[in-house]
Protein backbone atom coordinates (compact mmCIF):
# COMPACT_ATOMS: atom_id res chain seq x y z
CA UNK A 1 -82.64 -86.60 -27.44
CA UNK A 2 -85.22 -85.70 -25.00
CA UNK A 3 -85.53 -87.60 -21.67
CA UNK A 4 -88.82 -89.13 -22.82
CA UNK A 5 -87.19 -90.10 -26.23
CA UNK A 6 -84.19 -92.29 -23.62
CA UNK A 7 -87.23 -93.78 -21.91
CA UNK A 8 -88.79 -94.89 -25.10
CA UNK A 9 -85.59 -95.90 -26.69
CA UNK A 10 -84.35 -97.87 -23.58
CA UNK A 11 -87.24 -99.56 -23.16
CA UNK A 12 -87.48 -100.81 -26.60
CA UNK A 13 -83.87 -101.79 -26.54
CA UNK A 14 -84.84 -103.77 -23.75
CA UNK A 15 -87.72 -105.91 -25.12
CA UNK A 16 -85.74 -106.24 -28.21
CA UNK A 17 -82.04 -107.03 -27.73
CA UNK A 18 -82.15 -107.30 -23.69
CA UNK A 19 -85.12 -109.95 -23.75
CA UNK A 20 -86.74 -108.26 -20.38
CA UNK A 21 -85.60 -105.84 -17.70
CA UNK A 22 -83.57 -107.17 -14.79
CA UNK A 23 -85.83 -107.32 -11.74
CA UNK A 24 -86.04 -103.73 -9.71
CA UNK A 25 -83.91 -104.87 -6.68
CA UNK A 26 -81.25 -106.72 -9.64
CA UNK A 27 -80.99 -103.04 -11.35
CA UNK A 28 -80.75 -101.55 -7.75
CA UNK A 29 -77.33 -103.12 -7.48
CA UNK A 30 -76.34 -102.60 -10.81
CA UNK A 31 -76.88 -98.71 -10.75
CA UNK A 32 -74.73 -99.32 -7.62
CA UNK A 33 -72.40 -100.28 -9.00
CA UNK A 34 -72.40 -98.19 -11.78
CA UNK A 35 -71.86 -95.37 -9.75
CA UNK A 36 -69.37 -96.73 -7.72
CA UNK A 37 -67.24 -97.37 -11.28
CA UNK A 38 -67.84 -93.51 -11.96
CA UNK A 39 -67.03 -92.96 -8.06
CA UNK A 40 -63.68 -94.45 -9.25
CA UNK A 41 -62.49 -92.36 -12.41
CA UNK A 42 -63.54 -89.22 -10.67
CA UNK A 43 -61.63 -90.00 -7.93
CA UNK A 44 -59.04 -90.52 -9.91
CA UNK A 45 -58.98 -87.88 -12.41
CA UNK A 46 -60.34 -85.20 -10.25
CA UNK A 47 -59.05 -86.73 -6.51
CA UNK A 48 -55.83 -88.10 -5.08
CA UNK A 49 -55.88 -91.09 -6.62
CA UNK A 50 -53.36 -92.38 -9.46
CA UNK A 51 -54.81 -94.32 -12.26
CA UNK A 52 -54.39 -98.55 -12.15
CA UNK A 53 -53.87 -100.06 -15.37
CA UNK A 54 -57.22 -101.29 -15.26
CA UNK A 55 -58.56 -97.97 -15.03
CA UNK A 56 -56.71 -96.30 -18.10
CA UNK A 57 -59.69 -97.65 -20.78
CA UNK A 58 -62.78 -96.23 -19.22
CA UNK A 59 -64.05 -92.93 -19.58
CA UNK A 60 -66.35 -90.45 -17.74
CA UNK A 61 -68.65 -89.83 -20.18
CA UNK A 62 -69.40 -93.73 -20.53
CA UNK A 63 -69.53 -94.52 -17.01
CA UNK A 64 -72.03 -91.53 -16.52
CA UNK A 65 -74.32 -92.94 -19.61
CA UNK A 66 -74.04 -96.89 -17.84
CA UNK A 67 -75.64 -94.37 -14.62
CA UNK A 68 -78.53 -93.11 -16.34
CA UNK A 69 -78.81 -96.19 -18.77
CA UNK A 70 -79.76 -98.35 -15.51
CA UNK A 71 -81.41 -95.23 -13.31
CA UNK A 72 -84.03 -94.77 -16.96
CA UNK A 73 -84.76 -98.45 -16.77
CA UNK A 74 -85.57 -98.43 -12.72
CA UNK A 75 -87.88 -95.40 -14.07
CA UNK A 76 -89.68 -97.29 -16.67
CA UNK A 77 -90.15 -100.20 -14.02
CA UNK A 78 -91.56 -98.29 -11.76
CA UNK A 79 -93.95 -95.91 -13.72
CA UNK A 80 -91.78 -92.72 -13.30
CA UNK A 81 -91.51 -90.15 -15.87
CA UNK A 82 -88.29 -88.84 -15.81
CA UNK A 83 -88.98 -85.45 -17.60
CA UNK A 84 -92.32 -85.05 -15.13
CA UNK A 85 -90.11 -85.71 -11.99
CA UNK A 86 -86.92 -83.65 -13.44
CA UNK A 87 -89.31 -80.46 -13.40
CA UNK A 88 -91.14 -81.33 -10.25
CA UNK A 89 -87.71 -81.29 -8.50
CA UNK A 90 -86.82 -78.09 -10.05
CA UNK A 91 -89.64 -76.35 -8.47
CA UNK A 92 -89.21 -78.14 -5.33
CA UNK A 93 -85.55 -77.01 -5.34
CA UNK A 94 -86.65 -73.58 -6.87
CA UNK A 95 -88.70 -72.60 -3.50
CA UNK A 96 -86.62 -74.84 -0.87
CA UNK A 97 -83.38 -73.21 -2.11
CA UNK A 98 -84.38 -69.99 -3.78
CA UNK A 99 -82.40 -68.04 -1.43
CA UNK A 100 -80.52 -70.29 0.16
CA UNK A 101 -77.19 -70.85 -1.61
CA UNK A 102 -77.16 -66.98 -1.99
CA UNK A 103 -76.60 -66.51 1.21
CA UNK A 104 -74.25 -69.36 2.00
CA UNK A 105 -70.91 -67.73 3.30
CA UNK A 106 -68.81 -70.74 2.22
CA UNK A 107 -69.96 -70.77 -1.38
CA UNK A 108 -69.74 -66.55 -1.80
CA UNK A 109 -65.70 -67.02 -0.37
CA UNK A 110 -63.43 -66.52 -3.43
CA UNK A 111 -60.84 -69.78 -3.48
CA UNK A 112 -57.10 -68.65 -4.04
């Protein structure tokens, strides 16, 4: 699936089975939140913290898909295409950066 095909396909899931998209400020929150539940597993699977009961049932790969379910439909509100914006950044990051992380002493020091 392309990026354009998860615009198309989100937004028809919306005027279909979701009635109408949540206001932009309503799916603001909710991709808030949405990261903060995928703030929580990785801290957990990858950080210090021990999993809670509650926690044991959800999965990365979900909670990252809730992420970019709610960031495509704040793109489709707003008039942004995703793959058009994805490629612009790339050659923004491609000139800002194109030396940069080469020369970064703390990412060329080997870890033990």
């Amino acid at each position: 699936m392309t990026i354009a095909n998860a615009q198309e396909k989100v937004d028809q899931w919306i005027k279909t089975v979701g009635v109408r998209y949540f206001n932009e400020l309503t799916n603001m929150t909710i991709l808030m939140e949405e990261v903060g539940e995928l703030a929580r597993i990785m801290a957990r699977k990858y950080g210090e913290q021990s999993f809670k009961e509650s926690d044991k049932d959800r999965n990365l790969d979900d909670e990252m898909a809730d992420v970019l379910w709610v960031l495509i439909c704040l793109a489709n509100q707003t008039g942004v295409d995703l793959t058009k914006a994805l490629e612009k950044n790339f050659d923004k990051k491609n000139l800002r950066d194109k030396d940069r992380h080469k020369s970064n002493e703390k990412l060329n020091q080997k870890k033990d």
